[in-house]
C-alpha atoms as a PDB file:
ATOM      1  CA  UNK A   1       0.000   0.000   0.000  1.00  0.00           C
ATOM      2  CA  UNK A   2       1.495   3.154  -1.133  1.00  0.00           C
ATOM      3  CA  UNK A   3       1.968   5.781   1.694  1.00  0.00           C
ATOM      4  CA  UNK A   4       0.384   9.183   1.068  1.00  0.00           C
ATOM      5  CA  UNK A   5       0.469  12.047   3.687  1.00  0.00           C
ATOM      6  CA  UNK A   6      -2.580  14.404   2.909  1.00  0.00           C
ATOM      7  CA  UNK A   7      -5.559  14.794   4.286  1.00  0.00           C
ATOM      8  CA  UNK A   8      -7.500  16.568   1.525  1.00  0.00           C
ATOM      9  CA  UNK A   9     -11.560  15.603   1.632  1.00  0.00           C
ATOM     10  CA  UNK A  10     -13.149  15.712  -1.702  1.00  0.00           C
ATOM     11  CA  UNK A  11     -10.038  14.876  -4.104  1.00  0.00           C
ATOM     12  CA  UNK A  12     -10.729  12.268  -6.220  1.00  0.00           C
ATOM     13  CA  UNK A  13      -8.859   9.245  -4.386  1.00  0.00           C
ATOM     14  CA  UNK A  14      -5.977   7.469  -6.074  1.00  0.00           C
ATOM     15  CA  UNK A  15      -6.721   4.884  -8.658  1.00  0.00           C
ATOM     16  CA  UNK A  16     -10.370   5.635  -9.774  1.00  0.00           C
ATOM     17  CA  UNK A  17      -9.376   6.677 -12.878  1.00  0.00           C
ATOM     18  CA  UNK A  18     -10.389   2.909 -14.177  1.00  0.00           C
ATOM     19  CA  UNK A  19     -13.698   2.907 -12.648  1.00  0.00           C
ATOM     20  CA  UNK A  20     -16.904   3.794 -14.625  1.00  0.00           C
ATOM     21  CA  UNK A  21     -18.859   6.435 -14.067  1.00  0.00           C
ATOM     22  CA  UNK A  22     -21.302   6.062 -11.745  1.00  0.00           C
ATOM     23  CA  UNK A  23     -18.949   4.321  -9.720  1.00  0.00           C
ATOM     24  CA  UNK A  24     -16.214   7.557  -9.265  1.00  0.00           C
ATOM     25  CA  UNK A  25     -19.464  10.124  -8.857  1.00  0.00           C
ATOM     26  CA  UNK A  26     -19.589   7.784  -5.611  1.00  0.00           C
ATOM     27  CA  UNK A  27     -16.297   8.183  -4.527  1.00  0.00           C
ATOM     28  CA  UNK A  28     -16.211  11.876  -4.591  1.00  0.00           C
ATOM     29  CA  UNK A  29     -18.135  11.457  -1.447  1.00  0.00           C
ATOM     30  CA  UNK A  30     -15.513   9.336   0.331  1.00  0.00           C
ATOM     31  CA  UNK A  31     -13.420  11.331   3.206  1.00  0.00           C
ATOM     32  CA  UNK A  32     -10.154  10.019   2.933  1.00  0.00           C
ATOM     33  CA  UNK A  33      -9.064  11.873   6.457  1.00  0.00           C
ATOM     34  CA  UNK A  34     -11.886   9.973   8.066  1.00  0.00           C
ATOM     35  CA  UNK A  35     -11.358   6.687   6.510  1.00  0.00           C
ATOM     36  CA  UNK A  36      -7.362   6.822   7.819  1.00  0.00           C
ATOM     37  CA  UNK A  37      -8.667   7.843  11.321  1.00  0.00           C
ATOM     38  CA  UNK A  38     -10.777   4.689  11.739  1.00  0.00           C
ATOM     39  CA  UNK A  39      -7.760   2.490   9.934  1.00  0.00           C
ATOM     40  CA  UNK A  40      -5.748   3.973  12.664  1.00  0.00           C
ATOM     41  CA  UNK A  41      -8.457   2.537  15.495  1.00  0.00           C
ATOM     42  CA  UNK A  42      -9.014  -0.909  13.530  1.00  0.00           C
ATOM     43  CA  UNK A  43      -5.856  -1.738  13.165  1.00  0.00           C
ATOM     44  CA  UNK A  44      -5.640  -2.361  17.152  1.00  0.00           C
ATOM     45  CA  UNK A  45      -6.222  -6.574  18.414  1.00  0.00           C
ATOM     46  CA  UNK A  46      -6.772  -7.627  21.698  1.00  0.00           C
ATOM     47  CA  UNK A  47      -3.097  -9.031  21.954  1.00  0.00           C
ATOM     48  CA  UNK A  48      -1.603  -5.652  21.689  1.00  0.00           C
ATOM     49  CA  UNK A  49      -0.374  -4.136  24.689  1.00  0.00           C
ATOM     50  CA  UNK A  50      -0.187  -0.926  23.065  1.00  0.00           C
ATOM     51  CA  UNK A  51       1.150   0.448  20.184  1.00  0.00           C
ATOM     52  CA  UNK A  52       3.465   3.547  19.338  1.00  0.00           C
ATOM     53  CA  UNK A  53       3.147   5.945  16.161  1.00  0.00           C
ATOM     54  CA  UNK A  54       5.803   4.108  14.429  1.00  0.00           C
ATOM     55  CA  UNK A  55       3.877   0.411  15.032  1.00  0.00           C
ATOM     56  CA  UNK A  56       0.345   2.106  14.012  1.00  0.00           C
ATOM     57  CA  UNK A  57       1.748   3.721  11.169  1.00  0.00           C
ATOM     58  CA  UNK A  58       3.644   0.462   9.682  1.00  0.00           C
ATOM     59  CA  UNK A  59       0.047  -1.737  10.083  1.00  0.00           C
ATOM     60  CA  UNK A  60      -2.111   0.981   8.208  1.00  0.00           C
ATOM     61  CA  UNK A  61       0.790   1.733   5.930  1.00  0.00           C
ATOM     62  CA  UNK A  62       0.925   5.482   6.442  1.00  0.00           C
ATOM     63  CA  UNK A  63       3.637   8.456   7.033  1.00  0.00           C
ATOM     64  CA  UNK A  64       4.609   8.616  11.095  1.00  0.00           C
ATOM     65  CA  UNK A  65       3.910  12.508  10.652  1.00  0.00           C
ATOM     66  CA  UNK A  66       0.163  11.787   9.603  1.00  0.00           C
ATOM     67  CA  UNK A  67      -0.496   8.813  12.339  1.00  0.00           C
ATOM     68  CA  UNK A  68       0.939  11.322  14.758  1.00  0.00           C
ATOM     69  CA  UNK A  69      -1.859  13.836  14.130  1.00  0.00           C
ATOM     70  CA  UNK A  70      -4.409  11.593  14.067  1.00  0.00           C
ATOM     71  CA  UNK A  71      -3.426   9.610  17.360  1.00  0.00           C
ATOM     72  CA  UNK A  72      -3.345  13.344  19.034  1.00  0.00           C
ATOM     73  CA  UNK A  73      -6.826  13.797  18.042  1.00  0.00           C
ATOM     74  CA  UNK A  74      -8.018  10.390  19.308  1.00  0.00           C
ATOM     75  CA  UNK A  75      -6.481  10.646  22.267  1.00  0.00           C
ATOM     76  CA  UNK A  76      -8.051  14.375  22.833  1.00  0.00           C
ATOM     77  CA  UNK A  77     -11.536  12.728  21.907  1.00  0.00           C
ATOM     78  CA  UNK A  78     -10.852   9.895  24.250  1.00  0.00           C
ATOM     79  CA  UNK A  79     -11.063   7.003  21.577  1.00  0.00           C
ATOM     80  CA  UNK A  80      -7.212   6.227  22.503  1.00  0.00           C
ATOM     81  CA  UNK A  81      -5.214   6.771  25.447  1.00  0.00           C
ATOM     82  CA  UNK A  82      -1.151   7.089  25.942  1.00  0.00           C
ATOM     83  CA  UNK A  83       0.427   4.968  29.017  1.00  0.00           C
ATOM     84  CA  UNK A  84       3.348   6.081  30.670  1.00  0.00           C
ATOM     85  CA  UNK A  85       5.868   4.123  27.949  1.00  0.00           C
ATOM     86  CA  UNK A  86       4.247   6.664  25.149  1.00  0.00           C
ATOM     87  CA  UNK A  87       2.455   3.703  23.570  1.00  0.00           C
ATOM     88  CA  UNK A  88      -1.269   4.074  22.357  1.00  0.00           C
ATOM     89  CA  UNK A  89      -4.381   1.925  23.879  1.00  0.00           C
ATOM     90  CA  UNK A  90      -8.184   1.817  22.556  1.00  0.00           C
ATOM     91  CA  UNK A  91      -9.450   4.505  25.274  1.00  0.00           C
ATOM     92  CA  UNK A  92     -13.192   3.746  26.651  1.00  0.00           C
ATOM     93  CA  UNK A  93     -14.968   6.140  23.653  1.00  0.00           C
ATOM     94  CA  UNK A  94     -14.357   3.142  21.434  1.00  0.00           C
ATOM     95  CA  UNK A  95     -16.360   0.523  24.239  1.00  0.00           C
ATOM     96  CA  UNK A  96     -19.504   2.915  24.159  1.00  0.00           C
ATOM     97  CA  UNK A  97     -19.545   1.866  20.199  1.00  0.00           C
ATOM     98  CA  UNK A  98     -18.744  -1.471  20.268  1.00  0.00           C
ATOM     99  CA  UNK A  99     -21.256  -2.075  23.330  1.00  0.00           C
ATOM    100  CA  UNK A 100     -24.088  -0.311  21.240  1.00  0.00           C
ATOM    101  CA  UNK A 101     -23.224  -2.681  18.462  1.00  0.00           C
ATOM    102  CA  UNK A 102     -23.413  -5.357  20.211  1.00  0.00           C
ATOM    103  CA  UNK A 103     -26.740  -4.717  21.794  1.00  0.00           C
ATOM    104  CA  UNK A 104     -27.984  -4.501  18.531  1.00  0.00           C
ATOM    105  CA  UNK A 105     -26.873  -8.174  18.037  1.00  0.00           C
ATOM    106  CA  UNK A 106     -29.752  -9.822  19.803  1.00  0.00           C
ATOM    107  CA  UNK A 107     -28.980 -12.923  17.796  1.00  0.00           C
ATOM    108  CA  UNK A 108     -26.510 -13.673  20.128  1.00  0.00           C
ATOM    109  CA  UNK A 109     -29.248 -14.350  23.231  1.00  0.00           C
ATOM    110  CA  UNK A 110     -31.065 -16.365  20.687  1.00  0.00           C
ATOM    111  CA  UNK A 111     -27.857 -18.567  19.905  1.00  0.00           C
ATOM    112  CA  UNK A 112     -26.065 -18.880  22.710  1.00  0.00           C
ATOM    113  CA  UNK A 113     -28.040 -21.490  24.095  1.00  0.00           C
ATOM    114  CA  UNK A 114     -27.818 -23.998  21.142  1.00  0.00           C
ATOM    115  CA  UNK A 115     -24.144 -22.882  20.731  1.00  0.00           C
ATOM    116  CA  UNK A 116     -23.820 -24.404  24.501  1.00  0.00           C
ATOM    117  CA  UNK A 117     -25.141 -27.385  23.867  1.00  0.00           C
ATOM    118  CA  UNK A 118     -23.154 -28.097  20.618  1.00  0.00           C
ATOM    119  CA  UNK A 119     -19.837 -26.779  21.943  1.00  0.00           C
ATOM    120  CA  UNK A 120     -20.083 -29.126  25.119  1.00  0.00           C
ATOM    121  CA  UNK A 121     -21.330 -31.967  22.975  1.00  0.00           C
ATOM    122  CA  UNK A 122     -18.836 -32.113  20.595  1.00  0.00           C
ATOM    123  CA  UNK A 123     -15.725 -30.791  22.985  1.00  0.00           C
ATOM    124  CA  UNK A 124     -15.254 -27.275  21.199  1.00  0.00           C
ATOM    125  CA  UNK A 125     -15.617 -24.073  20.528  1.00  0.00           C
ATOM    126  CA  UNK A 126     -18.600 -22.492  18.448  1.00  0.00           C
ATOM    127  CA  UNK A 127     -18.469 -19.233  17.588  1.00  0.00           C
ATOM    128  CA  UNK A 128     -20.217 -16.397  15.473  1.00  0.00           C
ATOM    129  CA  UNK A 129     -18.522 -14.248  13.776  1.00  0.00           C
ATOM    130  CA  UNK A 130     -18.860 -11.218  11.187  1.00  0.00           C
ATOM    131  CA  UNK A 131     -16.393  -9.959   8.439  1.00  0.00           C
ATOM    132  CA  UNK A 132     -14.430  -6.382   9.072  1.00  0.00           C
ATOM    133  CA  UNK A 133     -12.811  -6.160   5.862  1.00  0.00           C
ATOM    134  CA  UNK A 134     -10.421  -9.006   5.109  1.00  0.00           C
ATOM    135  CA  UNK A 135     -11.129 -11.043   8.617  1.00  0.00           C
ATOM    136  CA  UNK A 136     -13.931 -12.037  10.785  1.00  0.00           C
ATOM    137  CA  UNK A 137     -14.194 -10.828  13.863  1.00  0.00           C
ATOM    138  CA  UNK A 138     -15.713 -12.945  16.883  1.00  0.00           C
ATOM    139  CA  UNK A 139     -19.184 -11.261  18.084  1.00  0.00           C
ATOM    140  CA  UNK A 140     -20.450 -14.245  20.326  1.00  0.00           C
ATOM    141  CA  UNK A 141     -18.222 -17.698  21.948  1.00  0.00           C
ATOM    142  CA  UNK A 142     -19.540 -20.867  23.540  1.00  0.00           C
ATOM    143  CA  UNK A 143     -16.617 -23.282  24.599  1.00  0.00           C
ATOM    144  CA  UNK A 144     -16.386 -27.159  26.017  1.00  0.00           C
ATOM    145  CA  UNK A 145     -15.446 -27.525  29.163  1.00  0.00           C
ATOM    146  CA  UNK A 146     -12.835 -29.339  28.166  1.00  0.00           C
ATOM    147  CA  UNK A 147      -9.264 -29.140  28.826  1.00  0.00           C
ATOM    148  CA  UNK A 148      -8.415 -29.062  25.399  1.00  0.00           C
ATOM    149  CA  UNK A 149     -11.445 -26.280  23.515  1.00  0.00           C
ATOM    150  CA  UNK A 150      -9.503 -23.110  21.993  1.00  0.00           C
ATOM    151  CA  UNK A 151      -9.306 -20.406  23.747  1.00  0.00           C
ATOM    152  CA  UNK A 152     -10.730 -17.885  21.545  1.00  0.00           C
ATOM    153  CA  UNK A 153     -12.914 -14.890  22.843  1.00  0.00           C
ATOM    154  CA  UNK A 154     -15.257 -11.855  21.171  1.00  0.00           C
ATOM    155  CA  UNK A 155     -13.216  -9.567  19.272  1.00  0.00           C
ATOM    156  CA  UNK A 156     -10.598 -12.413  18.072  1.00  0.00           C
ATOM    157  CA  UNK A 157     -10.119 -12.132  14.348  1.00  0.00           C
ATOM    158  CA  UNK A 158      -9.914 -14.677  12.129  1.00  0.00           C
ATOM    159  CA  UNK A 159      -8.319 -14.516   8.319  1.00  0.00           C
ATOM    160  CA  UNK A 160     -11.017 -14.423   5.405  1.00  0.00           C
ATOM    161  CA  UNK A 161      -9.108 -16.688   2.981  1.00  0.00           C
ATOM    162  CA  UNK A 162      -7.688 -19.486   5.044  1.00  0.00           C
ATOM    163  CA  UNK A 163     -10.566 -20.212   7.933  1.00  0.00           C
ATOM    164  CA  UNK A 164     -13.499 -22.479   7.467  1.00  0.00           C
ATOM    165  CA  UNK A 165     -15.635 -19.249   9.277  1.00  0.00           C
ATOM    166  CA  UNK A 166     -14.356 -16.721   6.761  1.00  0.00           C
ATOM    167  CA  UNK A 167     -14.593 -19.205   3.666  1.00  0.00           C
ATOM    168  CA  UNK A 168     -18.391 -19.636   4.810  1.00  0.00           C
ATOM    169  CA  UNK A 169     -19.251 -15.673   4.582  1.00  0.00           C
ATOM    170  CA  UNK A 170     -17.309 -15.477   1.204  1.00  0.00           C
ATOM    171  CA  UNK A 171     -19.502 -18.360  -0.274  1.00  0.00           C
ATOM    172  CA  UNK A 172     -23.173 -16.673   0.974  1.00  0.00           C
ATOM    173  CA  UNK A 173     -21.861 -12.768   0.353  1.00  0.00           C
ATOM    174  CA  UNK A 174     -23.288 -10.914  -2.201  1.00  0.00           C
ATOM    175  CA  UNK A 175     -21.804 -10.329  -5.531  1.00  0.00           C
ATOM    176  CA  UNK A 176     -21.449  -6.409  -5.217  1.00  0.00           C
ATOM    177  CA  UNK A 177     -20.067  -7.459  -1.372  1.00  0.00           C
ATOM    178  CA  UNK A 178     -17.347 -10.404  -3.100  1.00  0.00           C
ATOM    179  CA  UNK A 179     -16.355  -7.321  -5.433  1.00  0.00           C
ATOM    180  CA  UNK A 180     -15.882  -4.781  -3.300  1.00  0.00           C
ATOM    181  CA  UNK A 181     -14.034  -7.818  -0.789  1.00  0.00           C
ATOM    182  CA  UNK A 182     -11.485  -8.504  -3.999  1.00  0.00           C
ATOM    183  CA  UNK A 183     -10.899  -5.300  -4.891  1.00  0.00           C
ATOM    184  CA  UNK A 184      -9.420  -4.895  -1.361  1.00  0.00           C
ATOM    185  CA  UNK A 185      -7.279  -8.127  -1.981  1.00  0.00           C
ATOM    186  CA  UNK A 186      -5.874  -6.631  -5.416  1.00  0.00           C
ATOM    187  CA  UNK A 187      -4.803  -3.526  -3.730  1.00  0.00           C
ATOM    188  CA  UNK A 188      -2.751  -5.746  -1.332  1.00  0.00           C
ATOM    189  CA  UNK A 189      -0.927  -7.939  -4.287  1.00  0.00           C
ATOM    190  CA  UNK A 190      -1.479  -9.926  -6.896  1.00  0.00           C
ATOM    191  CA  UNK A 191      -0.921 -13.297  -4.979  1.00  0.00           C
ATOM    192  CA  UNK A 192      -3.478 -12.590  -2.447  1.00  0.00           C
ATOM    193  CA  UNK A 193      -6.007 -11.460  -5.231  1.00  0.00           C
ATOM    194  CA  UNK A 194      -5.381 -15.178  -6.465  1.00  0.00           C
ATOM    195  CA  UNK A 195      -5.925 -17.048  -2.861  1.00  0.00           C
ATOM    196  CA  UNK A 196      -9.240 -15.548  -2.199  1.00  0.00           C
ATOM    197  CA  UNK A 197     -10.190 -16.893  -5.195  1.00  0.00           C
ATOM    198  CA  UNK A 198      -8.814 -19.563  -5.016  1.00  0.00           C
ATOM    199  CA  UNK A 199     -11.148 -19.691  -1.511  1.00  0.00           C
ATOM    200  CA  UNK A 200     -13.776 -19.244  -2.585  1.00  0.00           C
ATOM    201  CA  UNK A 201     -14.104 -21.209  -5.346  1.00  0.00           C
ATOM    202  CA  UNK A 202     -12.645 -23.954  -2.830  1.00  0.00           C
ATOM    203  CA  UNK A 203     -15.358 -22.888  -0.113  1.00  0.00           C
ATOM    204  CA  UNK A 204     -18.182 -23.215  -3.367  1.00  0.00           C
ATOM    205  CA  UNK A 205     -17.026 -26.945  -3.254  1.00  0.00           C
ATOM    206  CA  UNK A 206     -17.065 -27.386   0.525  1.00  0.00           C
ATOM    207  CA  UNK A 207     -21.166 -26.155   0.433  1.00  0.00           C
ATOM    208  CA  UNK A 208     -22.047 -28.449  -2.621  1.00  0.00           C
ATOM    209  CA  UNK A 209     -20.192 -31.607  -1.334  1.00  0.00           C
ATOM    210  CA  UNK A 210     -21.046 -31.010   2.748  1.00  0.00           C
ATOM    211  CA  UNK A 211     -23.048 -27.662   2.865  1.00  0.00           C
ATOM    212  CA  UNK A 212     -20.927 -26.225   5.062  1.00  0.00           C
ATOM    213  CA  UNK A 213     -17.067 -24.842   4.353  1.00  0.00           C
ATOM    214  CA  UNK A 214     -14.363 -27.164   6.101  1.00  0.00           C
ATOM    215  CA  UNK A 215     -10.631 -26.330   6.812  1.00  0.00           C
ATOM    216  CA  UNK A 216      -8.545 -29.017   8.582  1.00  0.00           C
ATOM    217  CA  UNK A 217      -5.503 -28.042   9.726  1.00  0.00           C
ATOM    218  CA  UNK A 218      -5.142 -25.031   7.182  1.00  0.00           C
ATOM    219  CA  UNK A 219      -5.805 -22.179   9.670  1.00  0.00           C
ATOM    220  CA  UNK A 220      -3.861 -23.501  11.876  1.00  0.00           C
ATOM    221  CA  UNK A 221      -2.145 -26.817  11.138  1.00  0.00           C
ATOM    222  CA  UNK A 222      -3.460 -28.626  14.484  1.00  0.00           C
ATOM    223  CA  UNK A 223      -6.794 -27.091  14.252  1.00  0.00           C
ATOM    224  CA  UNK A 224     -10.119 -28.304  12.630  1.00  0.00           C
ATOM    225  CA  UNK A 225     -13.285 -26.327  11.731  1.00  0.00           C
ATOM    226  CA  UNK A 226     -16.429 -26.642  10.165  1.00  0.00           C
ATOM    227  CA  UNK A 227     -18.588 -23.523   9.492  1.00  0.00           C
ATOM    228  CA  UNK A 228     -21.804 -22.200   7.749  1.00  0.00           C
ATOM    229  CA  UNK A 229     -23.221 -18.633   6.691  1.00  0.00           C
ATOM    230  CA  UNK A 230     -26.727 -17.422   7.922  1.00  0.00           C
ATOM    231  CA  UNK A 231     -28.143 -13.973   7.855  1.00  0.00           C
ATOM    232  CA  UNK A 232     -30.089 -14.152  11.283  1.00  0.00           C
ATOM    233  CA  UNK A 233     -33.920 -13.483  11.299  1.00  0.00           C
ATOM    234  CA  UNK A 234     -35.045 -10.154  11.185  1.00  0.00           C
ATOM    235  CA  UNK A 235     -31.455  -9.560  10.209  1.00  0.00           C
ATOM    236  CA  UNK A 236     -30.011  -8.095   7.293  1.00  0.00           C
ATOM    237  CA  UNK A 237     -25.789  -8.646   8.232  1.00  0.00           C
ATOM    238  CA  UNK A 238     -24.405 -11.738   6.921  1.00  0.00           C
ATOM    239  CA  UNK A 239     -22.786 -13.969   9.538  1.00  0.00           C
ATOM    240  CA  UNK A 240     -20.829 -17.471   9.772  1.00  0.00           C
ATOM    241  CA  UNK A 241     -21.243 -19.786  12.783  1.00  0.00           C
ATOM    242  CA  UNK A 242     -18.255 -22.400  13.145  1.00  0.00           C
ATOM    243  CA  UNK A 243     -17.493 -25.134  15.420  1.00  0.00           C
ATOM    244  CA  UNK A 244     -13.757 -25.706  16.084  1.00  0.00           C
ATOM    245  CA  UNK A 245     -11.329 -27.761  18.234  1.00  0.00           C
ATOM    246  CA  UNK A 246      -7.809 -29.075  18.372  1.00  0.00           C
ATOM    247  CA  UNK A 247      -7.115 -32.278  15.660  1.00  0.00           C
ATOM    248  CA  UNK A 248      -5.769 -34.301  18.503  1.00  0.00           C
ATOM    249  CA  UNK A 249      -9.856 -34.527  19.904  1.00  0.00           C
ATOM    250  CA  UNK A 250     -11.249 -33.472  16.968  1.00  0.00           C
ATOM    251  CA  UNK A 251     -11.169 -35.105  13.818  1.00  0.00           C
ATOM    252  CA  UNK A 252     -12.463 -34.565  10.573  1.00  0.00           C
ATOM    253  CA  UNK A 253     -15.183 -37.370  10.648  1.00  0.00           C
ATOM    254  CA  UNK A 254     -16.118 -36.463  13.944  1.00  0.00           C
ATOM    255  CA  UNK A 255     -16.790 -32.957  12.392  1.00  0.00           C
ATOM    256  CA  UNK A 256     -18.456 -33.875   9.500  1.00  0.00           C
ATOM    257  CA  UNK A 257     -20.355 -36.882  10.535  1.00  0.00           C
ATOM    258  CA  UNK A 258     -21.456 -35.948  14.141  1.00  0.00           C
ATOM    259  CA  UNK A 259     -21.524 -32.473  14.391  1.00  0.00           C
ATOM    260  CA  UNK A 260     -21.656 -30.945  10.672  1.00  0.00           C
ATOM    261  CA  UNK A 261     -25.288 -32.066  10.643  1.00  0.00           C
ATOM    262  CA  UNK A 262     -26.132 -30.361  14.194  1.00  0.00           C
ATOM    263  CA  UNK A 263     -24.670 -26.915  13.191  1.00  0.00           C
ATOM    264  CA  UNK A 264     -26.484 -26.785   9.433  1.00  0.00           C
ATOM    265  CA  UNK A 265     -30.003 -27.002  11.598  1.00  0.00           C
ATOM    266  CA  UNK A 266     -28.407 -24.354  14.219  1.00  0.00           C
ATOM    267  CA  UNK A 267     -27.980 -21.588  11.439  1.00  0.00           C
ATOM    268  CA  UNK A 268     -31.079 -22.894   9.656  1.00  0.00           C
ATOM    269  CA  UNK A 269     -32.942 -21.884  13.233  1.00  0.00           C
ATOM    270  CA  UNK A 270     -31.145 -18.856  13.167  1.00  0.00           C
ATOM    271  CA  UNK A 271     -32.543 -17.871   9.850  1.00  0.00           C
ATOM    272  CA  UNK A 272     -35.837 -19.320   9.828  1.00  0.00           C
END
């Protein structure tokens, strides 16, 4: 991603030139200033124990001088906050919006229950998830009481191309969505253009053969998955729901024998 340090609102933004004309009449509408702002927020995970200018400005790949002014301005809004080592933290502005997105996710209440009882039966983890641009982000987690179920949580982030829960969104998206999603990948590079195609088309295969999108020991080479896309009732957001667990207690048959069929009617009750 080629580094550009202005802040003008209004300029046509790089590399519309090739789009048609309806299509650039939209863009003159898009605020680059605010859109680097919020890259500047997303690009914090739950690992991080903070992050300085220089770390924020090499994961949104922009100029130091621009990521300082922005993470001045968050900071004096409250949406970050600087600890005593000069490092950056998500500041509690940023928990007022994610709590009043999450309360509009009543889906959860509805799921949690049936996520229960298929997590402990099968010995993982089932979890819902939606996409923020190229991953899926973790909005609800039941786990096994087992020894051995991962340890994810809400708000970890899985990868689009490579996870059975991100493979299951690409395969139910819509085509203007799937677009919009690979024009993102072709500003990255060329080779990741090619593996989220490459996903999909592999995750197209996965729903004709089992109905649901698989991935054993891709995401994670000791890990197996299984995963489906649902857009809830009364909904209009796509989601995936995915039940996961280590390959050691785990396998593949288990999966796709025992509990594949018990998650398809989950997200079919979620739906329907």
């Amino acid at each position: 991603m080629q580094a550009i340090d202005s802040d003008t609102v209004g300029q046509d933004p790089e590399g519309t030139e090739h789009l048609d004309p309806a299509r650039k009449n939209e863009e003159r509408y898009f605020i680059t200033a605010l859109a680097r702002g919020l890259e500047v927020l997303a690009c914090f995970r739950s690992a991080d124990k903070g992050l300085t200018n220089q770390q924020i400005a090499e994961r949104c790949g922009l100029p130091k001088s621009t990521v300082t002014r922005f993470t001045y301005t968050l900071t004096r809004l409250g949406y970050l906050v600087q600890d005593t080592g000069g490092r950056y933290i998500l500041g509690t502005a940023t928990l007022g919006l994610g709590s009043a997105m999450l309360a509009r996710l009543d889906i959860r209440q509805l799921a949690r229950p049936m996520m229960q009882e298929l997590a402990e039966f099968s010995g993982t983890t089932v979890s819902i998830a939606v996409r923020d641009r190229l991953s899926m982000i973790y909005i609800e987690v039941c786990r096994s009481t087992a020894a051995l179920a991962l340890a994810l949580q809400v708000g970890s982030r899985m990868p689009l191309a490579v996870s059975a829960i991100g493979r299951a969104y690409l395969v139910k998206a819509s085509e203007q969505e799937r677009a919009d999603i690979l024009a993102r990948y072709r500003e990255l590079d060329e080779i990741a253009y090619e593996a989220v195609l490459a996903a999909i088309a592999r995750g197209e295969r996965d729903y004709a053969q089992y109905g649901c999108t698989t991935s054993f020991g891709e995401w994670q080479k000791d890990v197996n998955g299984i995963a489906v896309g649902f857009v809830p009732i009364g909904g209009n957001q796509l989601m995936s729901i995915n039940c996961g667990g280590p390959s050691s207690s785990v396998s593949k048959e288990f999966l796709l024998d025992e509990v594949r069929p018990r998650l398809i009617e989950i997200a079919g009750r979620l739906e329907s």
